[in-house]
C-alpha atoms as a PDB file:
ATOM      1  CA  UNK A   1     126.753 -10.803  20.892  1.00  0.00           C
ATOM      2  CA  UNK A   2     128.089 -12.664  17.679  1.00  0.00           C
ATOM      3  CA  UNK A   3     127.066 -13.397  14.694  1.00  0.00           C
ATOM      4  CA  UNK A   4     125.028 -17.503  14.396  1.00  0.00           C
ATOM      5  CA  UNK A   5     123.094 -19.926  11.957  1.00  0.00           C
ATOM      6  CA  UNK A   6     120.174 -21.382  12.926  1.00  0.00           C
ATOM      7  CA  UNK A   7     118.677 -24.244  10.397  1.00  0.00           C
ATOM      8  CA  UNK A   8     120.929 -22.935   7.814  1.00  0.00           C
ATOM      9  CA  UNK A   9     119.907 -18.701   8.390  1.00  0.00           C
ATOM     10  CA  UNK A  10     122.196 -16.504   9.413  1.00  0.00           C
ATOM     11  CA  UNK A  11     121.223 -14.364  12.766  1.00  0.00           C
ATOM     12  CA  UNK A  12     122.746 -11.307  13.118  1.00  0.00           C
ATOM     13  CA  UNK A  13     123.553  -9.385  16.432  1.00  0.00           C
ATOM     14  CA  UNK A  14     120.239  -7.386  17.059  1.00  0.00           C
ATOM     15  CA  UNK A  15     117.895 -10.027  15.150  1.00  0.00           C
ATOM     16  CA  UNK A  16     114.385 -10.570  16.830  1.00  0.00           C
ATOM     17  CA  UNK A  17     114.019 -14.628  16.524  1.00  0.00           C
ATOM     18  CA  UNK A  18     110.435 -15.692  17.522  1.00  0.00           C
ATOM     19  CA  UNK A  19     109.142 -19.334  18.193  1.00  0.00           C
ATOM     20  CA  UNK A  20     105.892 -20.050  16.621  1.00  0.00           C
ATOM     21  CA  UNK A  21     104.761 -22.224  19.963  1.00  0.00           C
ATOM     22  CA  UNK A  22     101.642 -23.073  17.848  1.00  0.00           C
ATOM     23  CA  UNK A  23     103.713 -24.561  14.899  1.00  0.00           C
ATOM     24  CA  UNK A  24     105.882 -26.296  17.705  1.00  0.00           C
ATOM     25  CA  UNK A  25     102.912 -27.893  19.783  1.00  0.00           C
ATOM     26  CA  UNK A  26     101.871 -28.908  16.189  1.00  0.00           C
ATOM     27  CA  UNK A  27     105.076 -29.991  14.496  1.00  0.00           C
ATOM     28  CA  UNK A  28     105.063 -33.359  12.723  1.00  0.00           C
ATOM     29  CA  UNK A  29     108.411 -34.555  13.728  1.00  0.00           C
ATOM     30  CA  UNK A  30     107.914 -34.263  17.480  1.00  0.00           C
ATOM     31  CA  UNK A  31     104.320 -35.558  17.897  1.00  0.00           C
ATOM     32  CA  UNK A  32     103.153 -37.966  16.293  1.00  0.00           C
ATOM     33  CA  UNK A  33      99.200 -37.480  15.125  1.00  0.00           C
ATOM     34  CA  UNK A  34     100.291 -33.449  16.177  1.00  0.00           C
ATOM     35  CA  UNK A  35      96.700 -32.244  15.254  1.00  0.00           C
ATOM     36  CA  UNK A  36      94.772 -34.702  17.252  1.00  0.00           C
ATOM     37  CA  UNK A  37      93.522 -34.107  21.026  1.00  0.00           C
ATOM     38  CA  UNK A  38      95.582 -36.874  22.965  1.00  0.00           C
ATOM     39  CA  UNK A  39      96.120 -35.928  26.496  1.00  0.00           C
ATOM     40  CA  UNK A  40      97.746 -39.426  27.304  1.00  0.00           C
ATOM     41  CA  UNK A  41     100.475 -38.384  25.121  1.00  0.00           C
ATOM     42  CA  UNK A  42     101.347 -35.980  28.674  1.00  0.00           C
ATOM     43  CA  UNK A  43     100.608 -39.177  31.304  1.00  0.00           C
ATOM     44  CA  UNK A  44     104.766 -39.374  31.503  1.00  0.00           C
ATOM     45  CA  UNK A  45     106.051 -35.876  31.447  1.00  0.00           C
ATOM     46  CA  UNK A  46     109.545 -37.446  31.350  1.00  0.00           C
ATOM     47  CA  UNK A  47     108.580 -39.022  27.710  1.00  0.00           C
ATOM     48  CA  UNK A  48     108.248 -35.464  26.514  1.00  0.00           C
ATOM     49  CA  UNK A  49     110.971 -33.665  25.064  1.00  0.00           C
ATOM     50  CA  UNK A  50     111.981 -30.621  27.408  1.00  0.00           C
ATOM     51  CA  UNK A  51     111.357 -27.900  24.771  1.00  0.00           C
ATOM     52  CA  UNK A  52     108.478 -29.477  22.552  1.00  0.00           C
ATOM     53  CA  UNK A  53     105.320 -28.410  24.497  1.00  0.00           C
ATOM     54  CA  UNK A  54     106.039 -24.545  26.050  1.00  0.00           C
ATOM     55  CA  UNK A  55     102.342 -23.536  26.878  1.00  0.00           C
ATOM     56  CA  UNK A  56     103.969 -20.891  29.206  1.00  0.00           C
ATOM     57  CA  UNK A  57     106.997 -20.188  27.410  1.00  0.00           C
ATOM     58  CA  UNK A  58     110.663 -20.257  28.700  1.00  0.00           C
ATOM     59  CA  UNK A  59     113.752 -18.831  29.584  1.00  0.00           C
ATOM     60  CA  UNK A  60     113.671 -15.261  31.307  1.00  0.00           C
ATOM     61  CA  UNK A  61     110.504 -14.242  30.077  1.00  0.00           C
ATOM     62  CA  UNK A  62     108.551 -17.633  31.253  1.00  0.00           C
ATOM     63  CA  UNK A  63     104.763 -16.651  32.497  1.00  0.00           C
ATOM     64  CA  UNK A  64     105.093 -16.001  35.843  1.00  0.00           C
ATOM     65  CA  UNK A  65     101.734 -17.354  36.778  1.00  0.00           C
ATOM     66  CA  UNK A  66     102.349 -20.947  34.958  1.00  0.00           C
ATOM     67  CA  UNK A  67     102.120 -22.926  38.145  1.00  0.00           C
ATOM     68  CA  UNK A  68      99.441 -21.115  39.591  1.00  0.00           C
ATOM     69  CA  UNK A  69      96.977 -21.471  36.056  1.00  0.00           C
ATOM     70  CA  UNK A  70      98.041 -24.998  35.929  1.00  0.00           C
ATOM     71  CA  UNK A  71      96.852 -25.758  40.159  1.00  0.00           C
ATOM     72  CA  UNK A  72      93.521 -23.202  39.117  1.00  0.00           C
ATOM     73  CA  UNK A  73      92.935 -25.303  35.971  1.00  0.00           C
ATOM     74  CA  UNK A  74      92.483 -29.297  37.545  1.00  0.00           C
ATOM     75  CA  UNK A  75      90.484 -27.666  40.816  1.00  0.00           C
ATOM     76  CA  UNK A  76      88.074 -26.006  38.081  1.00  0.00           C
ATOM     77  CA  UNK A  77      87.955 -28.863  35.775  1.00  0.00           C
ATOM     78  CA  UNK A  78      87.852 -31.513  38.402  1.00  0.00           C
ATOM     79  CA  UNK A  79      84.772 -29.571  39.909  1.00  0.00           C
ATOM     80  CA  UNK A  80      83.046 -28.897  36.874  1.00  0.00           C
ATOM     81  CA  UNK A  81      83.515 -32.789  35.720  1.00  0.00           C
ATOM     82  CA  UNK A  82      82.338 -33.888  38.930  1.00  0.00           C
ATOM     83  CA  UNK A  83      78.898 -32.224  38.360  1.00  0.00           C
ATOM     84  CA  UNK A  84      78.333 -31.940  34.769  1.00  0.00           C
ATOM     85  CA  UNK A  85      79.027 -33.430  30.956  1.00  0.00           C
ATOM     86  CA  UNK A  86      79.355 -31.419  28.314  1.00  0.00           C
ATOM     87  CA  UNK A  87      79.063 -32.368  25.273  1.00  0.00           C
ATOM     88  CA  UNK A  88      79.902 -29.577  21.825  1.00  0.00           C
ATOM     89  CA  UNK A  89      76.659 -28.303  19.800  1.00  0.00           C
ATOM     90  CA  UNK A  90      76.429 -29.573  16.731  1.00  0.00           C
ATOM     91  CA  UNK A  91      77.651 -27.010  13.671  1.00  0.00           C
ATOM     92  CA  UNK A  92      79.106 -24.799  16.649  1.00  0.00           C
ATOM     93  CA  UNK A  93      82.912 -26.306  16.427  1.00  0.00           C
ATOM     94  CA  UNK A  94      85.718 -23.799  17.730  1.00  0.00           C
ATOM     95  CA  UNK A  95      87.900 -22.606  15.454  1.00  0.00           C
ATOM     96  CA  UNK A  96      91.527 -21.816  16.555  1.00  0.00           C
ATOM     97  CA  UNK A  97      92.380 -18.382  15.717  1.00  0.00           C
ATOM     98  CA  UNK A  98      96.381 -16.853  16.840  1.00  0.00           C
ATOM     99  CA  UNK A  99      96.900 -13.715  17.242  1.00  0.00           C
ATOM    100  CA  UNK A 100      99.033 -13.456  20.008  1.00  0.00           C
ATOM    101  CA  UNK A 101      97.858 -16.557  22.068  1.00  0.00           C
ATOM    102  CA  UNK A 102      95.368 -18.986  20.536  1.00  0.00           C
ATOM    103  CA  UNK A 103      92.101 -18.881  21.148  1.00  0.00           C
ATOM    104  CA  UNK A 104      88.840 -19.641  19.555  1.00  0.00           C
ATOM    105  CA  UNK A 105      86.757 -17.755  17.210  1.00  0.00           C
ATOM    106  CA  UNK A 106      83.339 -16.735  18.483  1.00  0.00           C
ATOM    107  CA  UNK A 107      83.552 -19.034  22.143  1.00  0.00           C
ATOM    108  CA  UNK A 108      83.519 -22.806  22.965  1.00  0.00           C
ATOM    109  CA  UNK A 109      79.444 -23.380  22.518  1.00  0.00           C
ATOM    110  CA  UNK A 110      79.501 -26.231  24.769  1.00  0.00           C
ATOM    111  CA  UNK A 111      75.723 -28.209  25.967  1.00  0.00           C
ATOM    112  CA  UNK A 112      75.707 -28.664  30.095  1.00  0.00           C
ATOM    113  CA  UNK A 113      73.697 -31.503  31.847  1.00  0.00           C
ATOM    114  CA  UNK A 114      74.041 -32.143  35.176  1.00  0.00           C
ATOM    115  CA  UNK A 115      75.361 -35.288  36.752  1.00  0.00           C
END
């Protein structure tokens, strides 16, 4: 190991170095409107920089069960959709807490009606 400078701080051998994914997935300079929910901004995953968005992590220590939650995710959501809207209740907005994933505070309160 050697000694290296990262944005101008000096890492040491032995230093811990975290990523703060949420500040990343959030950062002004790489997205543009970072705060706002925009899933077109993923319709070309070639436009998006390789190590921008890292919603399973990377390197060695990548979730091992990335491509299995992503498959699980679109057959849920695409069966839910095809059956119900949901709409949020009003005054019941999530509120993103991180402690060590993100998640929100008290549930998603979401209203169901079926299609």
């Amino acid at each position: 190991m050697a000694r290296d400078v990262i944005c101008g701080t000096e890492i040491l051998p032995g230093d811990t170095v975290m990523l703060p994914i949420y500040a990343l997935h959030r950062h002004r300079t790489l997205w543009p409107d970072p705060d706002a929910f925009r899933p077109a901004r993923f319709a070309d995953p070639k436009s998006v920089d390789r190590f921008a968005y890292l919603p399973f992590g990377d390197g060695p220590r990548i979730c091992i069960g990335a491509s299995f939650a992503l498959q699980e995710a679109v057959i849920i959501l695409a069966t839910l959709l095809a059956r119900f809207r949901f709409a949020l209740i009003p005054g019941k907005l999530p509120k993103p807490v991180m402690i060590l994933t993100l998640r929100p505070e008290g549930g998603v309160w979401l209203g169901v009606e079926r299609v």
